[in-house]
Protein backbone atom coordinates (compact mmCIF):
# COMPACT_ATOMS: atom_id res chain seq x y z
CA UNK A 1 54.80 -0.84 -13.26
CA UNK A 2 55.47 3.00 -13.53
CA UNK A 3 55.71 3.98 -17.89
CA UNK A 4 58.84 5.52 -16.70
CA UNK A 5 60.20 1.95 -15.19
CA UNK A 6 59.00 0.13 -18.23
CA UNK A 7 60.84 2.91 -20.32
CA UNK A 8 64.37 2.66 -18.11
CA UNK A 9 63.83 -1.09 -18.54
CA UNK A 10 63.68 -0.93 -22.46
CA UNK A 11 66.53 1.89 -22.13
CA UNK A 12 68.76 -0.74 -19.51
CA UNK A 13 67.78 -3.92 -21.64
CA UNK A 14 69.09 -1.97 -25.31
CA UNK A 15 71.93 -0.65 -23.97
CA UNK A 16 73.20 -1.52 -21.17
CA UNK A 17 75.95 -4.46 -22.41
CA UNK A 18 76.95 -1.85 -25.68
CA UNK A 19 78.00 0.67 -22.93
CA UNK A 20 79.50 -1.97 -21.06
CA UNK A 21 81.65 -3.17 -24.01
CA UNK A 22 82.96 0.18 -24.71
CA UNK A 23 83.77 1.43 -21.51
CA UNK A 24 85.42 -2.12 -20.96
CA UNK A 25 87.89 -1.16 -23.91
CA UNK A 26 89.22 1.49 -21.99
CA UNK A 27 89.07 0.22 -18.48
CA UNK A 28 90.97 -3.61 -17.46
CA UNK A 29 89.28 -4.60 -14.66
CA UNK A 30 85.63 -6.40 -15.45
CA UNK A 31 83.96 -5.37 -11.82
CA UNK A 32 85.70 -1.71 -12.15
CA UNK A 33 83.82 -1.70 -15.67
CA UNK A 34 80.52 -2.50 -14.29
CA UNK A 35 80.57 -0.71 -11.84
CA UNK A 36 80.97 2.23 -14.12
CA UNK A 37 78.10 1.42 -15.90
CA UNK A 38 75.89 0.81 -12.91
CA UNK A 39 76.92 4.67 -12.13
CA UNK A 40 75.54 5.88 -15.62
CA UNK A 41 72.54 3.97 -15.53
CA UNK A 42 71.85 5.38 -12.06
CA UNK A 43 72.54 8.69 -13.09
CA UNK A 44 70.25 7.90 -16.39
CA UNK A 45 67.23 7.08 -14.13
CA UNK A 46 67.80 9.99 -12.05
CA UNK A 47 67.62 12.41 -15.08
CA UNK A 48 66.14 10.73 -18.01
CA UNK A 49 62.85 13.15 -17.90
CA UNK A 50 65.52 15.98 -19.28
CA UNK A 51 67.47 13.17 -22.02
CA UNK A 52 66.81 13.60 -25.90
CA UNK A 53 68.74 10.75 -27.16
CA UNK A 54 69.58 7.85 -24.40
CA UNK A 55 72.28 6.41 -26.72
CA UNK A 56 74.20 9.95 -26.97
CA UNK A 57 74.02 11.01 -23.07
CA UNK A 58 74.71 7.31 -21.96
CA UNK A 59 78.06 7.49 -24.15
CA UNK A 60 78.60 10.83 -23.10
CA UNK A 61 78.00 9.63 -19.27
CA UNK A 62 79.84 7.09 -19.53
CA UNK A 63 83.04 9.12 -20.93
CA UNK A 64 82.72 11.37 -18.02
CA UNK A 65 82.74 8.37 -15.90
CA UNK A 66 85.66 6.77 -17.35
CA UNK A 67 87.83 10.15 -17.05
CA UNK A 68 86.97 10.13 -13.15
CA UNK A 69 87.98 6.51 -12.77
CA UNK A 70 91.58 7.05 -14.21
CA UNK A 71 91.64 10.37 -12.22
CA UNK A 72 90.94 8.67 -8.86
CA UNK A 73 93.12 5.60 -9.51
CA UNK A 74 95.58 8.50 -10.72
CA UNK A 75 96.97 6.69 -13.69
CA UNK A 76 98.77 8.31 -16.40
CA UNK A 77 96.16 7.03 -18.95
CA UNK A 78 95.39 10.50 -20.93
CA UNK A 79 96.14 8.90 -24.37
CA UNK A 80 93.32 6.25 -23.36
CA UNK A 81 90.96 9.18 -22.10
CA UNK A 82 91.25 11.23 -25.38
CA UNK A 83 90.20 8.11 -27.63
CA UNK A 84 87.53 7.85 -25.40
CA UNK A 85 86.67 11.39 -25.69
CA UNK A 86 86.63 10.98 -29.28
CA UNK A 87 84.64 7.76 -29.26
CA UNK A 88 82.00 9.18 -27.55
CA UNK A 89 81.63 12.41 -29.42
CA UNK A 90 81.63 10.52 -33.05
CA UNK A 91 78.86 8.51 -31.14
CA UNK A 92 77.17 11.55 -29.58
CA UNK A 93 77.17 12.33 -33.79
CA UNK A 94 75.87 9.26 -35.11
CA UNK A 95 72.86 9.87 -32.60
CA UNK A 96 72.10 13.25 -33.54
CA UNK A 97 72.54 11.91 -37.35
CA UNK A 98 70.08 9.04 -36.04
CA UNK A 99 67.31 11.37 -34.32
CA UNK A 100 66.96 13.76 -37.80
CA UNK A 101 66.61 10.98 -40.16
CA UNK A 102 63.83 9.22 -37.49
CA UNK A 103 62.57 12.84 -37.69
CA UNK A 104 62.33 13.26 -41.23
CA UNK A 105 60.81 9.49 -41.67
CA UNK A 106 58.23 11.07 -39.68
CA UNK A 107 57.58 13.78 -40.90
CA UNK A 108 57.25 12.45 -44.67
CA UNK A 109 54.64 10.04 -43.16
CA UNK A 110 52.17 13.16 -41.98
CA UNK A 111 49.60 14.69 -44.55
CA UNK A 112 51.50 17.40 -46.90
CA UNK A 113 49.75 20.35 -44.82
CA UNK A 114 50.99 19.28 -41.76
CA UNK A 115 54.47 18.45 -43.28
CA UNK A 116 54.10 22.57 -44.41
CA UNK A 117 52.59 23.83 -40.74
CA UNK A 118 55.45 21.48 -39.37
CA UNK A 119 58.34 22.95 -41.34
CA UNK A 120 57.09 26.66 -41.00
CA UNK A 121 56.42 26.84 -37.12
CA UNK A 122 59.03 24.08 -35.74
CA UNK A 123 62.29 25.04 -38.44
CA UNK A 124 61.18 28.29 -39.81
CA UNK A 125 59.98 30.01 -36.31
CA UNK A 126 56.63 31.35 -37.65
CA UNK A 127 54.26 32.66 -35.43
CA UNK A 128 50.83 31.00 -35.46
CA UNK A 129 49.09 34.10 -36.61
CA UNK A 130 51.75 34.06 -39.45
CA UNK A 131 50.57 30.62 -40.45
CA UNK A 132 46.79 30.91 -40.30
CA UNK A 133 47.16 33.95 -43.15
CA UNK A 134 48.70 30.64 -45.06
CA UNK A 135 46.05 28.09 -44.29
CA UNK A 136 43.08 30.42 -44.21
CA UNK A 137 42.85 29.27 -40.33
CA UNK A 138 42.38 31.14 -37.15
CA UNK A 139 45.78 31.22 -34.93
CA UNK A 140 43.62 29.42 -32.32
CA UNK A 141 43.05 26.49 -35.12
CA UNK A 142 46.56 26.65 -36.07
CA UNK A 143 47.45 26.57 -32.38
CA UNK A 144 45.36 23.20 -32.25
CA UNK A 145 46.59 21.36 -35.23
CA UNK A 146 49.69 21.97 -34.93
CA UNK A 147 49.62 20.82 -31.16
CA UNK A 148 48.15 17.63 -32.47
CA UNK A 149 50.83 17.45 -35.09
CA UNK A 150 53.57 18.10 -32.66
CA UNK A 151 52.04 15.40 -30.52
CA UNK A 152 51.84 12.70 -33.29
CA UNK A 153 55.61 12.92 -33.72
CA UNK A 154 56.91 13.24 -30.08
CA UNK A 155 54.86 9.96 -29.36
CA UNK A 156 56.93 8.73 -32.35
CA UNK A 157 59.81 9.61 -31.61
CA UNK A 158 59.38 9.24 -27.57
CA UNK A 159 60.02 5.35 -28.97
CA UNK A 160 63.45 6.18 -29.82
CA UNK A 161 64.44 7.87 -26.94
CA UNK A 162 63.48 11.69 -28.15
CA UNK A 163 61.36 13.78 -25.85
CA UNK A 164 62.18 17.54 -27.11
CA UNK A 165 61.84 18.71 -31.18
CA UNK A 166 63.94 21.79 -29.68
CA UNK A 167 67.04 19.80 -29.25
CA UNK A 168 67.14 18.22 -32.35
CA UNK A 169 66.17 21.03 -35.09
């Protein structure tokens, strides 16, 4: 099986029935519910190469999904849609709460100089000819370690649904 099948498959299997329970708060019928779901979770595997956090765009999907239900049906449920708005945004929160502090686990795992080349060319924006004045390094050896360190943590935090440092910093 494809890594990116196995991955939707972990993705599906974690969260498939808490998105289902939420969006079942806000929506009566059981087979409309699913059927909401099945839409984000088809949408997911379309686009989940460009997803940070699963957990925050599958909430966020699944608000957006939600709103166009009551619009088709043409219900006056806006009260309904707002909490649901706000649900998913506290959520969209908690993730982005949830993706620093797995960051910051990781990074107070790595070696102390690659916690500094870390902090100085991911947070602070220096160049890597800036940095190898610091470390006594070439650029082109700064270049390489901190590749390396940039790759330890994205294969980290690829486990909890991160793919891009940009996103989250």
């Amino acid at each position: 099986m494809p890594e990116k099948e196995i991955f939707y498959n972990e993705i599906f299997v974690k969260y498939y029935s808490i998105v289902l329970s939420e969006v079942h708060k806000y929506v009566d019928s059981e087979d409309d519910a699913e059927d909401i779901v099945q839409n984000v979770f088809i949408k997911y595997y379309e686009k989940m190469d460009e997803v940070l956090i699963a957990k925050s765009w599958l909430y966020g999907a699944a608000r957006f999904e939600v709103k166009n239900y009551y619009r088709k049906k043409d219900r006056n449920k806006t009260m309904d849609i707002n909490i649901v708005c706000e649900s998913a945004e506290c959520l969209y929160q908690d993730s982005m709460l949830d993706a620093r502090l797995v960051l910051g686990d990781v990074i107070d795992s790595m070696e102390k100089d690659d916690q500094k080349m870390f902090d100085m060319i991911a947070v602070r924006r220096l160049t890597f000819k800036e940095m190898a004045n610091t470390f006594g390094y070439s650029a082109r050896q700064v270049r390489y370690r901190y590749s390396a360190v940039e790759k330890e943590i994205l294969d980290i935090l690829r486990k909890h649904g991160i793919y891009k440092l940009d996103d989250i910093l």
